[in-house]
N, C-alpha and C. Protein backbone atom coordinates (compact mmCIF):
# COMPACT_ATOMS: atom_id res chain seq x y z
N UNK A 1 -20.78 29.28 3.96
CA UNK A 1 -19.58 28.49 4.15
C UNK A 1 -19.51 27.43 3.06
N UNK A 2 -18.21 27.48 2.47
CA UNK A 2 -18.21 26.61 1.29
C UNK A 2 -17.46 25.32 1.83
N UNK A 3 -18.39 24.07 1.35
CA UNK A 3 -18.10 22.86 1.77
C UNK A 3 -16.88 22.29 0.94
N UNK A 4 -16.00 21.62 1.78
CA UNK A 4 -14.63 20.93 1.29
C UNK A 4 -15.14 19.57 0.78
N UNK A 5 -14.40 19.42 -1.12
CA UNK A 5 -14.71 19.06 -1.37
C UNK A 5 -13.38 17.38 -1.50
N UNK A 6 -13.83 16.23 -0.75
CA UNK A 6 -12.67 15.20 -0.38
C UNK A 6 -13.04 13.89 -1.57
N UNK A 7 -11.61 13.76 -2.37
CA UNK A 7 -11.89 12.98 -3.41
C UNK A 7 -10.99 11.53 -2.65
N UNK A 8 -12.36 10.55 -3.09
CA UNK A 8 -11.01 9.59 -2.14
C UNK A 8 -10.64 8.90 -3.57
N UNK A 9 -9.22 8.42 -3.22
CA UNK A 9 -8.28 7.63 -4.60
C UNK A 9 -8.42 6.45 -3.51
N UNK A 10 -7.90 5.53 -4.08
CA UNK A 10 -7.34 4.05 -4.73
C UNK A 10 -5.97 4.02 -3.96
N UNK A 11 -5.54 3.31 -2.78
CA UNK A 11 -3.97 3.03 -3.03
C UNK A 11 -3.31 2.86 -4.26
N UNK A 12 -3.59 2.43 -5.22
CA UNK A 12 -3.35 1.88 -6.53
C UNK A 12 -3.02 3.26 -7.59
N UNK A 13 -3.82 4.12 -6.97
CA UNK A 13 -4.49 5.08 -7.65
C UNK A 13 -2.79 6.63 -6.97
N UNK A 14 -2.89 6.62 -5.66
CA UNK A 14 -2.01 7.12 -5.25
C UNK A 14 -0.91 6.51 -5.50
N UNK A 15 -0.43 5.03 -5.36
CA UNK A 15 0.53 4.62 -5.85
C UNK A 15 1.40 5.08 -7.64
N UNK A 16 0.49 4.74 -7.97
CA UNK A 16 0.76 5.95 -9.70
C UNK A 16 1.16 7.16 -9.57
N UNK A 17 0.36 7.69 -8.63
CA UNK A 17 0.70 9.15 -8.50
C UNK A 17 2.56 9.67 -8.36
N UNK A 18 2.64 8.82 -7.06
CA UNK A 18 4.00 9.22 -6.43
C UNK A 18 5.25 8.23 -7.56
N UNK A 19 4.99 7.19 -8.01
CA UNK A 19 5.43 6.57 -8.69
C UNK A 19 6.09 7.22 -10.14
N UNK A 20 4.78 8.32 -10.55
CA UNK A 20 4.75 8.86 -11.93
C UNK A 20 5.66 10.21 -11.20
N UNK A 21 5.72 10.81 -9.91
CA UNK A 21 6.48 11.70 -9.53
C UNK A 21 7.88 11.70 -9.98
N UNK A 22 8.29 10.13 -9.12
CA UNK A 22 9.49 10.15 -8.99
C UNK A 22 10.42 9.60 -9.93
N UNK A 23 9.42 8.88 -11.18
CA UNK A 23 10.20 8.95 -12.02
C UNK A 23 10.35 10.17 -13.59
N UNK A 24 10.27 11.18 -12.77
CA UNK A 24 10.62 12.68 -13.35
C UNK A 24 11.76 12.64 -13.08
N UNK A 25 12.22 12.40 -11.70
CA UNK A 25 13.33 13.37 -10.94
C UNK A 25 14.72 12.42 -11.69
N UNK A 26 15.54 12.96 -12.29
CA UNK A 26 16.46 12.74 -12.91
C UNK A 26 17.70 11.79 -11.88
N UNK A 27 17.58 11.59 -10.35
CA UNK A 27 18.48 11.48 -9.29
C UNK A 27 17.90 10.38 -8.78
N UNK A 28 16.61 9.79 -9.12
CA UNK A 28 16.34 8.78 -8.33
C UNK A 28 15.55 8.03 -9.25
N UNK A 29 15.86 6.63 -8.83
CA UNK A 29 15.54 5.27 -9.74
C UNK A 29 14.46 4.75 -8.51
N UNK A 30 13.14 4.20 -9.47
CA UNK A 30 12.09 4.09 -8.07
C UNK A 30 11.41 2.63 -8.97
N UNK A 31 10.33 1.40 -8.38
CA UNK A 31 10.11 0.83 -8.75
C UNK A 31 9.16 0.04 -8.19
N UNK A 32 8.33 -0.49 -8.39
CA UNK A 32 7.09 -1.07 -7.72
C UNK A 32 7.38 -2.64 -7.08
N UNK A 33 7.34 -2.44 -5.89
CA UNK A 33 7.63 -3.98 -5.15
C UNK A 33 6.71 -4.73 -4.40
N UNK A 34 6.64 -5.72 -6.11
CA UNK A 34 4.87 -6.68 -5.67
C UNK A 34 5.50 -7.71 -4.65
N UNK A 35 4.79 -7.66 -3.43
CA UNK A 35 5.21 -8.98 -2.52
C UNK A 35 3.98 -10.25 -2.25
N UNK A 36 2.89 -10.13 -2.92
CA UNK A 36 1.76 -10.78 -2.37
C UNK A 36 2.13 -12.01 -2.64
N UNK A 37 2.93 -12.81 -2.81
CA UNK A 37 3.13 -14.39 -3.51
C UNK A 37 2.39 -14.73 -4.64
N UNK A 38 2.47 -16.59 -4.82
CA UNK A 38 2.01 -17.14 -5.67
C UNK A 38 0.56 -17.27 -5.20
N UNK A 39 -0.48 -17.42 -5.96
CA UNK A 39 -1.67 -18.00 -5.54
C UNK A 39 -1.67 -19.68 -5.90
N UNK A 40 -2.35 -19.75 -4.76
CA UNK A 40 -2.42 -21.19 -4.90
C UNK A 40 -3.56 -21.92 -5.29
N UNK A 41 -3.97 -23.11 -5.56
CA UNK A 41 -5.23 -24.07 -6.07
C UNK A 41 -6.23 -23.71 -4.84
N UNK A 42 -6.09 -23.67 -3.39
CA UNK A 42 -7.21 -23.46 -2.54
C UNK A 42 -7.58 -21.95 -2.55
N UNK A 43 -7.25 -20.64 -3.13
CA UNK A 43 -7.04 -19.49 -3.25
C UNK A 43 -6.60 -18.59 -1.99
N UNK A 44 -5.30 -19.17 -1.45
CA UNK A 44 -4.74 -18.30 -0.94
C UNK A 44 -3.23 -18.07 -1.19
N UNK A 45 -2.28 -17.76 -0.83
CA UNK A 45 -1.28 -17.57 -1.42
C UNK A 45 -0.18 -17.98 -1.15
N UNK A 46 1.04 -18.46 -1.52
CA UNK A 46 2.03 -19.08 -0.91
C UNK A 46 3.20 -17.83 -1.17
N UNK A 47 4.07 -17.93 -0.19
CA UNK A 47 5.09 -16.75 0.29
C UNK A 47 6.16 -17.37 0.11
N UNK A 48 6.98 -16.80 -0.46
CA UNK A 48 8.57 -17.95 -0.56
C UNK A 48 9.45 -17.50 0.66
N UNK A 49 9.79 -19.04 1.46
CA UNK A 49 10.36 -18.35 2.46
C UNK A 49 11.76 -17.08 2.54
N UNK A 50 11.92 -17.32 1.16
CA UNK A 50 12.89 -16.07 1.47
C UNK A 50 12.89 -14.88 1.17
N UNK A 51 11.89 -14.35 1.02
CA UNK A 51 10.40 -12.94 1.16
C UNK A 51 10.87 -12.68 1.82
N UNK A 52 10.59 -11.22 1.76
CA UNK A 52 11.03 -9.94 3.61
C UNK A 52 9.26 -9.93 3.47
N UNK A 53 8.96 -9.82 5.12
CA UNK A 53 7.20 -9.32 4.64
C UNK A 53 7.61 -7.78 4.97
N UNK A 54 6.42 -6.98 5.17
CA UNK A 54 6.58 -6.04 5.22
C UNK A 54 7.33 -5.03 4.57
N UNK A 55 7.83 -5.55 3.09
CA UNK A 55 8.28 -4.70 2.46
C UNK A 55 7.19 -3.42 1.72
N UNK A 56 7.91 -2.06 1.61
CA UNK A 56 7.08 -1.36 1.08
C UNK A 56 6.61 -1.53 -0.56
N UNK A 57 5.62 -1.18 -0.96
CA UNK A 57 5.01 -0.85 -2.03
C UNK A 57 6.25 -0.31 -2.83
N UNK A 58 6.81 1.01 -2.42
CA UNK A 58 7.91 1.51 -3.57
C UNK A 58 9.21 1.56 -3.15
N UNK A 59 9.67 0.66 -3.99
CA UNK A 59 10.82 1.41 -3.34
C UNK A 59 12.21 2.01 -4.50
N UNK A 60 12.99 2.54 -4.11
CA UNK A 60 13.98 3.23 -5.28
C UNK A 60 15.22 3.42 -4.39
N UNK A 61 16.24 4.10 -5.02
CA UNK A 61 17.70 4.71 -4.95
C UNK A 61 17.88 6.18 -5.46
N UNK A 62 18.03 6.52 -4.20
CA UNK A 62 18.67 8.44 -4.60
C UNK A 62 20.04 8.85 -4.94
N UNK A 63 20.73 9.21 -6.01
CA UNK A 63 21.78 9.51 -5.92
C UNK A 63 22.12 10.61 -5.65
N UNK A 64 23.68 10.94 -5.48
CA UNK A 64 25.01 10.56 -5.60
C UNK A 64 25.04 9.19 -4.84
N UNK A 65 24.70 9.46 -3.64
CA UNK A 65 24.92 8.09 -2.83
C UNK A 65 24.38 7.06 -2.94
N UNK A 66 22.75 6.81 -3.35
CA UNK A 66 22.41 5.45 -3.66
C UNK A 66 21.82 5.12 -2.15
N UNK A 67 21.24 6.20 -1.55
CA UNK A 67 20.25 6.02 -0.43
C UNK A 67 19.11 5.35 -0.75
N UNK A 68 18.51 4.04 0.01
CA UNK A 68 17.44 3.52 -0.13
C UNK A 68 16.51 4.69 0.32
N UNK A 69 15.08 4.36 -0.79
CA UNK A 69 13.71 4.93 -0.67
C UNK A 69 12.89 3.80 -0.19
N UNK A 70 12.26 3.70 0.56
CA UNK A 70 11.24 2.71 1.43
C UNK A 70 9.91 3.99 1.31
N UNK A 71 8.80 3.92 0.55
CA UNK A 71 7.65 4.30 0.46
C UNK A 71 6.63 3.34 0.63
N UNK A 72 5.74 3.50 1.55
CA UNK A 72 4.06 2.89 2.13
C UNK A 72 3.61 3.67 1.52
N UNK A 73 2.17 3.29 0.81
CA UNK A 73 1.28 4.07 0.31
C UNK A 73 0.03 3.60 1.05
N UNK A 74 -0.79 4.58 1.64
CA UNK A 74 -2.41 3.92 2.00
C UNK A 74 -3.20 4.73 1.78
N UNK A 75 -4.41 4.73 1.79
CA UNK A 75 -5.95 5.08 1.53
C UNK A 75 -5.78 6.47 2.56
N UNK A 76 -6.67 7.20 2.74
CA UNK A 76 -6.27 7.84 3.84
C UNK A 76 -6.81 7.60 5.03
N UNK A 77 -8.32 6.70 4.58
CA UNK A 77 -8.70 5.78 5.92
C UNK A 77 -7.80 4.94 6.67
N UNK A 78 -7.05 3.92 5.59
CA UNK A 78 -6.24 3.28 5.97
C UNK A 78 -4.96 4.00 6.66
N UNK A 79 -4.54 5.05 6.40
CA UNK A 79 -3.36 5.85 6.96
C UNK A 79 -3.99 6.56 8.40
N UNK A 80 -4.99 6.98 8.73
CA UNK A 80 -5.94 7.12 9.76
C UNK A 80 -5.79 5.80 10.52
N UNK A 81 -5.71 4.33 10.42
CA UNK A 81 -6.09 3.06 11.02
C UNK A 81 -4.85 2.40 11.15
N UNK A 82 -3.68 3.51 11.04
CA UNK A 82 -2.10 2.91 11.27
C UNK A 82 -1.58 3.41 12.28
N UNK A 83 -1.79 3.09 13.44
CA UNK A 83 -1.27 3.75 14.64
C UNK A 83 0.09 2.78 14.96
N UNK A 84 0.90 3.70 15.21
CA UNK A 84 1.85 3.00 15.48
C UNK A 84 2.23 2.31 16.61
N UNK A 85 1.28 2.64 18.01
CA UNK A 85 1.86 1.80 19.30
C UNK A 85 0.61 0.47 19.39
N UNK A 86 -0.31 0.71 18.21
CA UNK A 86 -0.72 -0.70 18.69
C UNK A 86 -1.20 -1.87 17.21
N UNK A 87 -0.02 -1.85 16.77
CA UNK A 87 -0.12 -2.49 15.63
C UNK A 87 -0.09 -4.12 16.47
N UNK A 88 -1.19 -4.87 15.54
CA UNK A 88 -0.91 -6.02 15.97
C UNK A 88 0.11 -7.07 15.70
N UNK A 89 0.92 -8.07 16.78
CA UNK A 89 2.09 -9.00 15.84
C UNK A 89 1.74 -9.43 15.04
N UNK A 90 1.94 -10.08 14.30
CA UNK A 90 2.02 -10.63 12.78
C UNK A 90 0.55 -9.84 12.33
N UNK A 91 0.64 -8.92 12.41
CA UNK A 91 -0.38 -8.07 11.25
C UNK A 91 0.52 -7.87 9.89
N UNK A 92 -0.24 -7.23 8.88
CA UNK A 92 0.91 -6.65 7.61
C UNK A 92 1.15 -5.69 8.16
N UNK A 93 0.10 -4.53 9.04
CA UNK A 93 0.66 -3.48 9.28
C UNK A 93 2.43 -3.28 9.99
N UNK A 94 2.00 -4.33 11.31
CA UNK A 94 2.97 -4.43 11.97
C UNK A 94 4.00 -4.72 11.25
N UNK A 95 4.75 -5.43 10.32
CA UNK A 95 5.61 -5.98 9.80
C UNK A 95 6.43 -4.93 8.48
N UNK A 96 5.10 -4.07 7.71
CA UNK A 96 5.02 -2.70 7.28
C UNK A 96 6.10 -1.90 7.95
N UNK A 97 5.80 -1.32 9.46
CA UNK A 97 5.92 -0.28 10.20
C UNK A 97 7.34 -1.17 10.54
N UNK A 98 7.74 -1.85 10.69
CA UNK A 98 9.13 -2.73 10.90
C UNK A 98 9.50 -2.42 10.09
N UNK A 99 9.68 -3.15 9.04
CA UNK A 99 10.52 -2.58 7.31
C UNK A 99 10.67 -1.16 7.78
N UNK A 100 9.67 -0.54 7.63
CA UNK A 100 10.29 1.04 7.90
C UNK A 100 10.91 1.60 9.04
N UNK A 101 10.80 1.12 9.81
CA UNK A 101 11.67 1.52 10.82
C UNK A 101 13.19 1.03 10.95
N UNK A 102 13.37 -0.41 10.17
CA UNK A 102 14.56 -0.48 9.79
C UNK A 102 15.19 0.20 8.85
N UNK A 103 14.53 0.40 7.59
CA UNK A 103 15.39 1.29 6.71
C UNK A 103 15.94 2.66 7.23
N UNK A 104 14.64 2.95 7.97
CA UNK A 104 15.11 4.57 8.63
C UNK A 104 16.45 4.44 9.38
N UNK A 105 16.31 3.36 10.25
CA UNK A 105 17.61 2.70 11.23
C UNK A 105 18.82 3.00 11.12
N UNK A 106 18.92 2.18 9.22
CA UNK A 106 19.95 2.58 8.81
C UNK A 106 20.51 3.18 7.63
N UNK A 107 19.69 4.32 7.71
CA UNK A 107 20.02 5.24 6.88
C UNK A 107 18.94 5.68 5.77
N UNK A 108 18.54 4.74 5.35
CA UNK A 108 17.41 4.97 4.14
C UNK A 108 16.31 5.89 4.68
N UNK A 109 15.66 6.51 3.57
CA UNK A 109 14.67 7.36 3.64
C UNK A 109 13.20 6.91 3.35
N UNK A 110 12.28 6.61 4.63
CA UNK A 110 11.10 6.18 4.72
C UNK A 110 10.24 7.29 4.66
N UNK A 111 8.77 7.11 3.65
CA UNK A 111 7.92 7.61 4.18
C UNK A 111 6.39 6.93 3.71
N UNK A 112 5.50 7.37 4.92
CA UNK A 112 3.92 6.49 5.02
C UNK A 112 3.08 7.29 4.48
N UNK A 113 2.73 7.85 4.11
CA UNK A 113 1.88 8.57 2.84
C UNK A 113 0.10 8.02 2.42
N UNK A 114 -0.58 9.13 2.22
CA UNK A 114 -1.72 8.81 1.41
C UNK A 114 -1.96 9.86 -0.13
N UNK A 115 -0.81 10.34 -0.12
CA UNK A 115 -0.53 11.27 -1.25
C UNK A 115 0.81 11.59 -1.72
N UNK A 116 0.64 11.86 -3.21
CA UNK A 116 2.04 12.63 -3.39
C UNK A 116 2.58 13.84 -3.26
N UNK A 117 1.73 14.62 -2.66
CA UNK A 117 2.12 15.49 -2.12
C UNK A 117 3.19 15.63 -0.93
N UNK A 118 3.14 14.66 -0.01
CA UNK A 118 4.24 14.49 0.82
C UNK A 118 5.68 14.21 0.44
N UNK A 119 5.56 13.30 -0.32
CA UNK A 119 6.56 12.56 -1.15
C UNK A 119 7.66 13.52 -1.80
N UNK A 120 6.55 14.52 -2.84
CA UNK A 120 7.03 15.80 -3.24
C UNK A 120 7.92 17.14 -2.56
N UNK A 121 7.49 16.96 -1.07
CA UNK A 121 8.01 17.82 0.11
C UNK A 121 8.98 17.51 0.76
N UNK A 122 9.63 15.66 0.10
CA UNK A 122 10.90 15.54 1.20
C UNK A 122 11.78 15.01 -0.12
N UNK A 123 11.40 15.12 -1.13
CA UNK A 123 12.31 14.52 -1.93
C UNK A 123 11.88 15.42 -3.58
N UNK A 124 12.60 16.06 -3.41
CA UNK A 124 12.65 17.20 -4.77
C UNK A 124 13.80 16.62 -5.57
């Protein structure tokens, strides 16, 4: 029996991936959305209050219409450790899984991912 062989990436690392996907596709404009704030003198970070938290990692526009893309990218441990009925309040996760559930809400196209392979399967 031949053993499966599991390469783990980098969010960072998958993030490139799907990133370098989608900007092939001639129909959709995609773009990396840093939210971590400023760092501050005590080293933690300051958030401007008029930040969304929980925004995703990528996000873009599909045309003709100009449908929002809302993409999460995680580890696949980390995508394993995202359950959705017991995210804690003010976690990132929780606030994550909000953003996306609003875009889906209304209309935009979400997805939570640890590869681009998925990415690739709903958006050609």
């Amino acid at each position: 029996m031949e053993k499966e062989i599991v390469i783990k990436r980098t969010e960072q690392e998958i993030k490139n991936s799907v990133i370098n996907y989608l900007r092939c596709l001639p129909n959709v404009k995609v773009w990396v959305n840093n939210s971590f704030g400023s760092p501050t003198k005590n080293g933690g970070f300051h958030v401007s209050p008029n930040s969304l938290r929980g925004v995703s990692d990528i996000l873009g526009l599909i045309a003709p219409a100009g449908r929002l893309l809302a993409i999460e990218t995680k580890t696949t441990k980390a995508l394993k450790e995202f359950p959705r009925k017991k995210l804690k309040y003010n976690s990132t996760e929780y606030w994550q899984d909000r953003f996306l559930s609003e875009v889906a809400a209304k209309g935009g196209i979400t997805i939570l991912t640890d590869n681009v392979d998925d990415v690739m399967e709903i958006i050609k």
